[in-house]
PDB file of N, CA and C in Angstrom:
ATOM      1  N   UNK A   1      -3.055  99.376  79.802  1.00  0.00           N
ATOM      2  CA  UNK A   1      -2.571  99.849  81.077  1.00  0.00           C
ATOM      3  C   UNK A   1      -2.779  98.744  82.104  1.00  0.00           C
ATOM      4  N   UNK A   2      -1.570  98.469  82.968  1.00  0.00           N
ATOM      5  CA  UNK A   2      -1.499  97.335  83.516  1.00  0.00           C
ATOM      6  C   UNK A   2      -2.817  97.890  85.342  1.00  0.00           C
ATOM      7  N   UNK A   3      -2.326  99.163  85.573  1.00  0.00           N
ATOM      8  CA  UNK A   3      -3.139  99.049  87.043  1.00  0.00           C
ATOM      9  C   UNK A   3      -3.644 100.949  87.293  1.00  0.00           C
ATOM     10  N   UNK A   4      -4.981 100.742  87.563  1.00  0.00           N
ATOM     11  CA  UNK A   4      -5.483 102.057  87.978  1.00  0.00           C
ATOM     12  C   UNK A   4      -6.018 102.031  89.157  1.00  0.00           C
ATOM     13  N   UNK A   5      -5.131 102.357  89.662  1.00  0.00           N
ATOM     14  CA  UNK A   5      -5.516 103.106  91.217  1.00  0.00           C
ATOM     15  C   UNK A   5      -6.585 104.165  91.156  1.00  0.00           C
ATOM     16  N   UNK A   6      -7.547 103.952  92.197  1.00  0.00           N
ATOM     17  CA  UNK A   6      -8.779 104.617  92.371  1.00  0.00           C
ATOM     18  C   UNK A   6      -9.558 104.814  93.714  1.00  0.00           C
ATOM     19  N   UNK A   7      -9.232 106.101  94.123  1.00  0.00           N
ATOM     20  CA  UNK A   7     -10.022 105.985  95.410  1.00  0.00           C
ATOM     21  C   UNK A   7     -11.106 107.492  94.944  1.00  0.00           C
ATOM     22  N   UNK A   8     -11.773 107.443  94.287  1.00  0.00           N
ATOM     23  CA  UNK A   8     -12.760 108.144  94.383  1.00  0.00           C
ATOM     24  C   UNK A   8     -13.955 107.465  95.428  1.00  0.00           C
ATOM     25  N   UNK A   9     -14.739 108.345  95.867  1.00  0.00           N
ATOM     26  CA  UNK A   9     -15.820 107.615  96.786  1.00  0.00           C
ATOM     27  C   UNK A   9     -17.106 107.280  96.110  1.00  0.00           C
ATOM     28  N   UNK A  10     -17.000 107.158  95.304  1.00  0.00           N
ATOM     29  CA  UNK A  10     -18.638 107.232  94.605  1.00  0.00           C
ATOM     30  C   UNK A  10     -18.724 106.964  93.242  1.00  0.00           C
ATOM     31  N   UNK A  11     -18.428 105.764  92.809  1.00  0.00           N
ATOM     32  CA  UNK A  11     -18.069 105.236  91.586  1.00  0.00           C
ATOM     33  C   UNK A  11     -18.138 103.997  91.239  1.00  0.00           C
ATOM     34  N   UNK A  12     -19.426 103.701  90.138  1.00  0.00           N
ATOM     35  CA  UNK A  12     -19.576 102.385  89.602  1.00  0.00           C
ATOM     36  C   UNK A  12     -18.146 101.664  89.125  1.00  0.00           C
ATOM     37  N   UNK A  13     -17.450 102.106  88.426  1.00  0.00           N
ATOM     38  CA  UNK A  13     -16.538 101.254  88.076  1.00  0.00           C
ATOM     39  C   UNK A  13     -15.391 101.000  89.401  1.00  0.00           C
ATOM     40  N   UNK A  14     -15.445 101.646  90.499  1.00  0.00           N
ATOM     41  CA  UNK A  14     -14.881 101.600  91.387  1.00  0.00           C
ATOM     42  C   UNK A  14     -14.653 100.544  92.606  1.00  0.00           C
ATOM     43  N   UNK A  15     -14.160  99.513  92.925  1.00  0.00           N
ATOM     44  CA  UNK A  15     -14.375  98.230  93.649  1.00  0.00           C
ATOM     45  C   UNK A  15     -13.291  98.393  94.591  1.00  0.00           C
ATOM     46  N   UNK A  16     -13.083  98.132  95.982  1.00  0.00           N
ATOM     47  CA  UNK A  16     -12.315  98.542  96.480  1.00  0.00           C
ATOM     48  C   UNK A  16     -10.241  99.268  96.010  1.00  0.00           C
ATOM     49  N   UNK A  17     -10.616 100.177  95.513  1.00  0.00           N
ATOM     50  CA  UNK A  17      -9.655 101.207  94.655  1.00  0.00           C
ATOM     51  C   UNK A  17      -8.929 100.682  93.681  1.00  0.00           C
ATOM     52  N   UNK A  18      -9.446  99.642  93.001  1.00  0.00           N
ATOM     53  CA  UNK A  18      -9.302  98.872  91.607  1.00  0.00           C
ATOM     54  C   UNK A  18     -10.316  99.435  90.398  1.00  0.00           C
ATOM     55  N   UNK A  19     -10.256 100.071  89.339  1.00  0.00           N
ATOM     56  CA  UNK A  19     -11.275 100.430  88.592  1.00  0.00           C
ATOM     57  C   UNK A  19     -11.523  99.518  87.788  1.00  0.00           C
ATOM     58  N   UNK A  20     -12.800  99.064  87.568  1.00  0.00           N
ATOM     59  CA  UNK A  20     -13.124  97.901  86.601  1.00  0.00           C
ATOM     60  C   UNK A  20     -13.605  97.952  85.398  1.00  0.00           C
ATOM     61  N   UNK A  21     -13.886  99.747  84.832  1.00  0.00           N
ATOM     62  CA  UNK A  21     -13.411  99.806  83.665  1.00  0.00           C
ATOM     63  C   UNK A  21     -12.827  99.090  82.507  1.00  0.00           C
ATOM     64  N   UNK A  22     -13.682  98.753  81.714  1.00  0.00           N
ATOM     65  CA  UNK A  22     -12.450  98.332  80.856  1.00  0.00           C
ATOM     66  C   UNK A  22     -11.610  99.608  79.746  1.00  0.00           C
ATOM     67  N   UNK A  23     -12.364 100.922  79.707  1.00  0.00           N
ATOM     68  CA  UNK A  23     -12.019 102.019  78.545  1.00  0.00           C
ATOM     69  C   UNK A  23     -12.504 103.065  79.426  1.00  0.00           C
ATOM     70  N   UNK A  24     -11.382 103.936  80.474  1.00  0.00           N
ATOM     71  CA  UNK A  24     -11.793 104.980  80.613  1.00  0.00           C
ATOM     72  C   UNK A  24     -11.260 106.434  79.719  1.00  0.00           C
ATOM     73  N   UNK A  25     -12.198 107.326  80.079  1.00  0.00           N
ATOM     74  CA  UNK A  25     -11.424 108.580  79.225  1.00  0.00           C
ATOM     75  C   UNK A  25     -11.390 109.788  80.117  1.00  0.00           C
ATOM     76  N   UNK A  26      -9.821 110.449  79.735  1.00  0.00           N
ATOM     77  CA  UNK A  26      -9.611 111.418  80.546  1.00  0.00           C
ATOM     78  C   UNK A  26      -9.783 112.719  79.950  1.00  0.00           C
ATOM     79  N   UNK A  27     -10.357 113.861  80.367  1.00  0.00           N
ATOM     80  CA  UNK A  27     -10.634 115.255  79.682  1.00  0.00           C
ATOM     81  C   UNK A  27      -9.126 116.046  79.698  1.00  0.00           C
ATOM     82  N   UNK A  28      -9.228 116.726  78.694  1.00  0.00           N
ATOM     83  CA  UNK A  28      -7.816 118.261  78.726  1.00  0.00           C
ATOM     84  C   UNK A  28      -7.501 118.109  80.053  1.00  0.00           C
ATOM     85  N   UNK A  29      -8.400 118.368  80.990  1.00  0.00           N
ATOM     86  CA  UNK A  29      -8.026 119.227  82.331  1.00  0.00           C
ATOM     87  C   UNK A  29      -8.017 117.947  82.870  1.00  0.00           C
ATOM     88  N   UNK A  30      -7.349 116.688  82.689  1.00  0.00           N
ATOM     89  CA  UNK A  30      -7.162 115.530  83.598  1.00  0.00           C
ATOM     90  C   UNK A  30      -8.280 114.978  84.498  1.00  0.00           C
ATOM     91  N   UNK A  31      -9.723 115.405  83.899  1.00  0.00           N
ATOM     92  CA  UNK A  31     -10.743 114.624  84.295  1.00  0.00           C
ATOM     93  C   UNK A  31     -11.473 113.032  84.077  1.00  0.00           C
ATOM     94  N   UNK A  32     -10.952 112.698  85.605  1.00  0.00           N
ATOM     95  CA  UNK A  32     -12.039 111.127  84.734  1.00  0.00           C
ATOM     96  C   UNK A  32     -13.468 111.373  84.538  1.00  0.00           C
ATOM     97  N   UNK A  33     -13.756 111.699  82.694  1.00  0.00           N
ATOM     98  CA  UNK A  33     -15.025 111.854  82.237  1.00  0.00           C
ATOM     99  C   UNK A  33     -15.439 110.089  82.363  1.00  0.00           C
ATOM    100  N   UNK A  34     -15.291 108.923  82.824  1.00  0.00           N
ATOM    101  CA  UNK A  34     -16.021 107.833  82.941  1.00  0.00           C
ATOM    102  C   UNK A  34     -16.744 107.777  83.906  1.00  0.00           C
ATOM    103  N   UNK A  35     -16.250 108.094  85.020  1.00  0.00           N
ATOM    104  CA  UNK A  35     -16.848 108.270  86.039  1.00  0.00           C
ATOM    105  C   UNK A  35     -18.594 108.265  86.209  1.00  0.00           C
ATOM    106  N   UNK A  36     -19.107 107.420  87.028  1.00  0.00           N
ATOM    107  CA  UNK A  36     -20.750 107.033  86.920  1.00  0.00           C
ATOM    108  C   UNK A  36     -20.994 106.726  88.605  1.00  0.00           C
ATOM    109  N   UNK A  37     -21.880 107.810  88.667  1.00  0.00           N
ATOM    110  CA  UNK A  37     -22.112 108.287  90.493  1.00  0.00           C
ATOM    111  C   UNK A  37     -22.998 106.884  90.631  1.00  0.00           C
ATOM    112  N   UNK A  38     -22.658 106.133  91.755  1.00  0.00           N
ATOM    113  CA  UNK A  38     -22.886 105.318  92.184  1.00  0.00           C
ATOM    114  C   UNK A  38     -24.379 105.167  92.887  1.00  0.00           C
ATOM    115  N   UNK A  39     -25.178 104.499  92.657  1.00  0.00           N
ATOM    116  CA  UNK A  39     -26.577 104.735  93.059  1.00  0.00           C
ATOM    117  C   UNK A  39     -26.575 105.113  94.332  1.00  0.00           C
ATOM    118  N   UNK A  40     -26.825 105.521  95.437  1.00  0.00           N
ATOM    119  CA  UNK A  40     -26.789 104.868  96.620  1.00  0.00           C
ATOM    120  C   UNK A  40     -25.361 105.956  97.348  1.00  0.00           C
ATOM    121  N   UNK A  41     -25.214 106.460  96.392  1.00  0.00           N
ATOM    122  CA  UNK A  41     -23.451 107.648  96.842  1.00  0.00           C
ATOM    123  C   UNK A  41     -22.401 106.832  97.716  1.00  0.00           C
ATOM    124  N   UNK A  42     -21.725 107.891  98.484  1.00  0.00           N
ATOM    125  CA  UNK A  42     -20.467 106.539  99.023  1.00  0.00           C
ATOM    126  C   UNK A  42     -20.939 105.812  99.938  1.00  0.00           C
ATOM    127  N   UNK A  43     -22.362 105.843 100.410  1.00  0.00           N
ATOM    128  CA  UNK A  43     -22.877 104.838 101.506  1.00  0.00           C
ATOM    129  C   UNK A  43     -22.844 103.602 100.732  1.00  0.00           C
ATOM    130  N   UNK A  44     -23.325 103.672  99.960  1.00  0.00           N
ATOM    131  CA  UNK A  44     -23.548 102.178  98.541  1.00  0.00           C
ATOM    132  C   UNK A  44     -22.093 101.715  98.233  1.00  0.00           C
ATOM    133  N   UNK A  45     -20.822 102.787  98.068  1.00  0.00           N
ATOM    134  CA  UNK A  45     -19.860 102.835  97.727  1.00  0.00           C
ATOM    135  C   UNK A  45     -19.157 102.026  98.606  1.00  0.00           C
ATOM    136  N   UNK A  46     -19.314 102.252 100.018  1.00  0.00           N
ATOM    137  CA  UNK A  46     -18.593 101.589 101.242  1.00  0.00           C
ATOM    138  C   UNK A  46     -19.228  99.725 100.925  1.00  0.00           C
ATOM    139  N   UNK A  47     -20.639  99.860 101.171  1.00  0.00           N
ATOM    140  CA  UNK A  47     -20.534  98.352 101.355  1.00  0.00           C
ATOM    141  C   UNK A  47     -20.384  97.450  99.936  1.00  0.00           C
ATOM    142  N   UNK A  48     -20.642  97.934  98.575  1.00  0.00           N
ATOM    143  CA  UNK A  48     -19.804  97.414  97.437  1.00  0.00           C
ATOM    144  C   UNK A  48     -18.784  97.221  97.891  1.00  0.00           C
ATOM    145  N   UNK A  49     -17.665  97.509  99.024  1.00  0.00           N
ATOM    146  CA  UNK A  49     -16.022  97.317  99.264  1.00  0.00           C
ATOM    147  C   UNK A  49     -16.235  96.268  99.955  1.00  0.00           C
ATOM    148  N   UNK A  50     -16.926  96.445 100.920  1.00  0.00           N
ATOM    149  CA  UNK A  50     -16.888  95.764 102.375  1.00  0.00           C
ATOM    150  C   UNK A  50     -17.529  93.964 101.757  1.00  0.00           C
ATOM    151  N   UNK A  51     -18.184  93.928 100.690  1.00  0.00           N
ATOM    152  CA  UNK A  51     -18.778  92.826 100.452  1.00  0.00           C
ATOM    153  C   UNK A  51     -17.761  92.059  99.094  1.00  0.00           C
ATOM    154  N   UNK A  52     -16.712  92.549  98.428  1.00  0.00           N
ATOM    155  CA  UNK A  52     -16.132  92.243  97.446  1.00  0.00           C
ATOM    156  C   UNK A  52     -15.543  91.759  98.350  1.00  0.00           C
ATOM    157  N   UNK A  53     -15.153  90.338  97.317  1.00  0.00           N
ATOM    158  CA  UNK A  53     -14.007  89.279  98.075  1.00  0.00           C
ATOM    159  C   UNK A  53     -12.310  89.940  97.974  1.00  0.00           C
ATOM    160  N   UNK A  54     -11.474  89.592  98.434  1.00  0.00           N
ATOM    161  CA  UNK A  54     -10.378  89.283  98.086  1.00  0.00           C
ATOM    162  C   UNK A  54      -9.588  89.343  96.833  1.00  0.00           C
ATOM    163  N   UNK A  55     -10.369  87.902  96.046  1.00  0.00           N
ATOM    164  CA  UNK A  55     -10.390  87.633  94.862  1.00  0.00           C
ATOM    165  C   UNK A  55     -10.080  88.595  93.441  1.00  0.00           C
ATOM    166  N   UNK A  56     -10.585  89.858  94.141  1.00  0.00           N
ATOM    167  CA  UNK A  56     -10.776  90.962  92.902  1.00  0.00           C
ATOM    168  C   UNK A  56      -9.143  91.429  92.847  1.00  0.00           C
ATOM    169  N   UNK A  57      -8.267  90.960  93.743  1.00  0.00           N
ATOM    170  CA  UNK A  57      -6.948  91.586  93.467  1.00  0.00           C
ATOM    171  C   UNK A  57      -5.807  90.199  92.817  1.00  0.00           C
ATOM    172  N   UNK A  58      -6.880  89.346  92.244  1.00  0.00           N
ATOM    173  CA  UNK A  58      -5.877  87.833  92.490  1.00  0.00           C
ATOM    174  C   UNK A  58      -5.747  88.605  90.574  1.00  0.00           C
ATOM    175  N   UNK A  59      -6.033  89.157  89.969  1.00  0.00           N
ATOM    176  CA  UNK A  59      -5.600  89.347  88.408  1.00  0.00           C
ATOM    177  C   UNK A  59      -5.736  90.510  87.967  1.00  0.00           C
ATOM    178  N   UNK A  60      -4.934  90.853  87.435  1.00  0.00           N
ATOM    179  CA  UNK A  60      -4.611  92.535  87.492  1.00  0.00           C
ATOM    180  C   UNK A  60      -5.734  92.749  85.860  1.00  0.00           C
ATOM    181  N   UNK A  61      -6.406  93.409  85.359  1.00  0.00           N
ATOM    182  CA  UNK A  61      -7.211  93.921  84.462  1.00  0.00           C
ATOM    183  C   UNK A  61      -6.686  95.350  83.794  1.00  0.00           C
ATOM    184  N   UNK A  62      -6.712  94.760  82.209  1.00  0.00           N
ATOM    185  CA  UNK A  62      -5.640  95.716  81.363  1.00  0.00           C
ATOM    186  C   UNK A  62      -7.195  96.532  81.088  1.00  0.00           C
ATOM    187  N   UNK A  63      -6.587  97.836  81.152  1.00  0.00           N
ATOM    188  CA  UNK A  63      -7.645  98.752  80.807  1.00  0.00           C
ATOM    189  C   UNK A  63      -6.926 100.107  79.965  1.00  0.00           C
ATOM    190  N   UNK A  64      -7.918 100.481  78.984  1.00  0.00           N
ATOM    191  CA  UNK A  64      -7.105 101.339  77.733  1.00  0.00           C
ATOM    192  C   UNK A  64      -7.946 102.905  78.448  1.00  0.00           C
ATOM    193  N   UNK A  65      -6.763 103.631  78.474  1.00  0.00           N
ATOM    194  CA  UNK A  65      -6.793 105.152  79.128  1.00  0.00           C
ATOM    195  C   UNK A  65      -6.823 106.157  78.007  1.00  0.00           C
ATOM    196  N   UNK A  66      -8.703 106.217  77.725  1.00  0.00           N
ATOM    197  CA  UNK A  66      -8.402 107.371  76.668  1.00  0.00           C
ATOM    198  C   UNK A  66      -7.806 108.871  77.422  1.00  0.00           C
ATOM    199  N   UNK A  67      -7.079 109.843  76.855  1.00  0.00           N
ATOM    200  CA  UNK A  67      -6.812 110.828  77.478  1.00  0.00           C
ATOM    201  C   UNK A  67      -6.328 111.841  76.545  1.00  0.00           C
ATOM    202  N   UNK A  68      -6.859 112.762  76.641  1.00  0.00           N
ATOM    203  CA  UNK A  68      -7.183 114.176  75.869  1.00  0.00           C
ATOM    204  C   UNK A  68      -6.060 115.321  76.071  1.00  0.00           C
ATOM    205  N   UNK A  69      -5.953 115.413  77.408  1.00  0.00           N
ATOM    206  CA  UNK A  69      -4.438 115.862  78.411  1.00  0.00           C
ATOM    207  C   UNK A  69      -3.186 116.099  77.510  1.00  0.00           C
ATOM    208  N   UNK A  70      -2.939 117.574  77.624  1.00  0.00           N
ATOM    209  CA  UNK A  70      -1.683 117.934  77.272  1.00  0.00           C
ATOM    210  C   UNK A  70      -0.605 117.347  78.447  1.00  0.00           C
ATOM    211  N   UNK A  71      -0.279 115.990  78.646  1.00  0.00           N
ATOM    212  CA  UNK A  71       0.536 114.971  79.675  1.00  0.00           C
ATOM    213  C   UNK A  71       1.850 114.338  79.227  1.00  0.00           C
ATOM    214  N   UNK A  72       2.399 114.483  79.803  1.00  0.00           N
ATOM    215  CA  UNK A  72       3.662 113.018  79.200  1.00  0.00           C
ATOM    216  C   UNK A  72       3.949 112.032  79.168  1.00  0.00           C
ATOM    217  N   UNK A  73       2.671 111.602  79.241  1.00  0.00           N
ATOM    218  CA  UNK A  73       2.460 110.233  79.085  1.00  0.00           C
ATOM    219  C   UNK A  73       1.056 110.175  77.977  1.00  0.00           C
ATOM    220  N   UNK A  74       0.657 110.969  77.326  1.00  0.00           N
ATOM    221  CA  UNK A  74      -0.149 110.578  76.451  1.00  0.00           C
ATOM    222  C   UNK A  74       0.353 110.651  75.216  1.00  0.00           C
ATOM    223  N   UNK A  75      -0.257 109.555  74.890  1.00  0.00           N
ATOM    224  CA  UNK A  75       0.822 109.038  73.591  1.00  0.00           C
ATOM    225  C   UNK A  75      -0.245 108.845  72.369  1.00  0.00           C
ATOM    226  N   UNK A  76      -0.742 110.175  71.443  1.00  0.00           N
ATOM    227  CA  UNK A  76      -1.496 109.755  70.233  1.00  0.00           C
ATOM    228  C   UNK A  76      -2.755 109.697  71.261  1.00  0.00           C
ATOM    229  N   UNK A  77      -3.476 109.661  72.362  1.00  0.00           N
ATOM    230  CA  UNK A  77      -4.525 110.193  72.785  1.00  0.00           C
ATOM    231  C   UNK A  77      -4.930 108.706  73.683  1.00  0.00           C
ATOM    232  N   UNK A  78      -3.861 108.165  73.896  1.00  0.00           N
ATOM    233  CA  UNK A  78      -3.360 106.898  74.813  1.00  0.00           C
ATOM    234  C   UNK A  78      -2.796 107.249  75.771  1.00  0.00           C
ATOM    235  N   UNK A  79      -2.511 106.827  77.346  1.00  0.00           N
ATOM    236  CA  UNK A  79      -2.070 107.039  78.244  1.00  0.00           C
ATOM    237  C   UNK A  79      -0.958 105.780  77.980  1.00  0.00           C
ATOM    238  N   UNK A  80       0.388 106.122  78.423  1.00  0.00           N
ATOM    239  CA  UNK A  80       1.245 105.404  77.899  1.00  0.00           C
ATOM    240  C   UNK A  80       1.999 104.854  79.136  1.00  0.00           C
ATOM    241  N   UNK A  81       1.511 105.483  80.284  1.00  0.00           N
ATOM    242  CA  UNK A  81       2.219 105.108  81.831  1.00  0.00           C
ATOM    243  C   UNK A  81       1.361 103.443  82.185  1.00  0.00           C
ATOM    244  N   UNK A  82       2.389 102.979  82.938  1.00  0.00           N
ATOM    245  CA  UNK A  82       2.011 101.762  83.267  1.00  0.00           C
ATOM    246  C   UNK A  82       0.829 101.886  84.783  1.00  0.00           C
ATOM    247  N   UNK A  83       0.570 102.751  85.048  1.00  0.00           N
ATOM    248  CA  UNK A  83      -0.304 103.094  86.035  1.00  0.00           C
ATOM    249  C   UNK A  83      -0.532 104.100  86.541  1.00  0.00           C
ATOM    250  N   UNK A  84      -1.865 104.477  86.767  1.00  0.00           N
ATOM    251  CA  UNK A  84      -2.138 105.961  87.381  1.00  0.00           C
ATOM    252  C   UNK A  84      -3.073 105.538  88.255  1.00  0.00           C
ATOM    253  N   UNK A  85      -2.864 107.036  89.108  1.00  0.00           N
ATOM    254  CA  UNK A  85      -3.921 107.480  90.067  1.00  0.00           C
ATOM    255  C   UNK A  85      -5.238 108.240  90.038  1.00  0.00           C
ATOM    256  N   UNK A  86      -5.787 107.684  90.422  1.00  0.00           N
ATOM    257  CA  UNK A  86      -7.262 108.876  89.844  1.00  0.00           C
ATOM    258  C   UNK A  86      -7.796 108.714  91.418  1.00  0.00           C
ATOM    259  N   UNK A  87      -8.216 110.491  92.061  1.00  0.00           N
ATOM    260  CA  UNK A  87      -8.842 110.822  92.876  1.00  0.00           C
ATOM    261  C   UNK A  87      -9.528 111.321  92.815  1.00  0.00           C
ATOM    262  N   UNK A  88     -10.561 111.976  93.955  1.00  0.00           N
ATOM    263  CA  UNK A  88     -11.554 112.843  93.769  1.00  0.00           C
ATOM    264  C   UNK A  88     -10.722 114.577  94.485  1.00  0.00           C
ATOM    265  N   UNK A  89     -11.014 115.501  93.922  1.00  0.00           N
ATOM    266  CA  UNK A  89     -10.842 116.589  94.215  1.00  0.00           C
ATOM    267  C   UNK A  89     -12.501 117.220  94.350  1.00  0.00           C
ATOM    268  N   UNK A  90     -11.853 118.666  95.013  1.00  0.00           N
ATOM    269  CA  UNK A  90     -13.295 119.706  95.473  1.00  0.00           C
ATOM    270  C   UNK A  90     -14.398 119.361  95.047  1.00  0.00           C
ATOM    271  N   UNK A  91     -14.142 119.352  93.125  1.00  0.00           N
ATOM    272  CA  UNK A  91     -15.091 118.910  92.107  1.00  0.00           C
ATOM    273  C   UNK A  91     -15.485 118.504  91.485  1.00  0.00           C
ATOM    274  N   UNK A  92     -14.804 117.468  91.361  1.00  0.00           N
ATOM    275  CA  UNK A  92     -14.317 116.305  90.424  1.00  0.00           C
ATOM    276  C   UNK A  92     -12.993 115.337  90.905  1.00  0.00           C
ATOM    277  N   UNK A  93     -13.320 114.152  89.783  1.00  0.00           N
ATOM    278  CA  UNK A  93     -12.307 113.167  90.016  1.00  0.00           C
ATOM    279  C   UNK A  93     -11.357 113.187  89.151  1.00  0.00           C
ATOM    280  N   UNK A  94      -9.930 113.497  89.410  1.00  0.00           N
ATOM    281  CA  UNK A  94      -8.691 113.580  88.601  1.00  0.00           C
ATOM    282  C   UNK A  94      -8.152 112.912  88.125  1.00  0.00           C
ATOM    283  N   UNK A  95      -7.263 112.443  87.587  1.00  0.00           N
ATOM    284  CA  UNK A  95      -5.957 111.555  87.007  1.00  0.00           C
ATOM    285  C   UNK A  95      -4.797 112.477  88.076  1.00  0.00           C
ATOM    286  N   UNK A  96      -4.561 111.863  89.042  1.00  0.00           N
ATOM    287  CA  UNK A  96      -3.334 112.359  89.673  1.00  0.00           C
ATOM    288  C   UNK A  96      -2.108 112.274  89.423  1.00  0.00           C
ATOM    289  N   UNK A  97      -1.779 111.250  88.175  1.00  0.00           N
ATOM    290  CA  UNK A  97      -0.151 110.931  87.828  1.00  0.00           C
ATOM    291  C   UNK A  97       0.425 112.240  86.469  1.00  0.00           C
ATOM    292  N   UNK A  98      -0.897 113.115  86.560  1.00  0.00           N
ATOM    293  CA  UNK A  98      -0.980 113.904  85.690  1.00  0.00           C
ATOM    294  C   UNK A  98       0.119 114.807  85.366  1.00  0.00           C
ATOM    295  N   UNK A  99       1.188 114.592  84.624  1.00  0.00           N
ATOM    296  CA  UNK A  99       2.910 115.470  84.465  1.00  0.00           C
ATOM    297  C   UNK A  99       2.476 116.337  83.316  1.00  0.00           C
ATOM    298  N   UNK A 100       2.576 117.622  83.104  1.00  0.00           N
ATOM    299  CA  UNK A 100       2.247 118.602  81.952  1.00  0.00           C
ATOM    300  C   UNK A 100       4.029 118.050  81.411  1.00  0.00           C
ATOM    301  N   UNK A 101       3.437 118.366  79.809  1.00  0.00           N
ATOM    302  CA  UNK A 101       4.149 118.037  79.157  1.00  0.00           C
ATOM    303  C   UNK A 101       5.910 119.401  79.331  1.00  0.00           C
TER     304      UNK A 101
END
């Protein structure tokens, strides 16, 4: 997968809304189960952004989307879209490009 958009607030693999993941996995119900609460919550979260260079957008990072999701884009338990969205909701963080099959 060429690009994952990410604005959850509180997330190690999370760098200003680039996920640096290299293997995330998504649950049935379109959950990012990778997801790893950030020490420090989105206060820690903000200045991890505020202190990353630039640089982090100069090369795009292929990352493999496990996903469990009855979706149309999962392909054999592969996400097969060239990019998704993952947010945070009420209770969790989603896969937002999420199309039921």
């Amino acid at each position: 997968m060429k690009k994952i958009n990410c604005s959850t607030s509180n997330c190690e693999h999370n760098l200003r809304g680039k996920c640096l993941a290299g293997v995330i996995s998504v649950s049935d119900s379109a959950k990012c189960i990778s997801r790893i609460k950030r020490e420090g919550g989105a206060l820690a979260q903000n200045f991890a952004d505020v202190e990353a260079g630039n640089d982090i957008y100069a090369n795009d990072l292929e990352s493999l989307v496990q996903c469990s999701a009855e979706c149309a884009f999962n392909n054999h338990g592969l996400c097969a879209n060239e990019q998704i969205d993952v947010r945070d909701t009420a209770f969790s963080t989603k896969c937002r490009t999420f199309v039921k099959k």
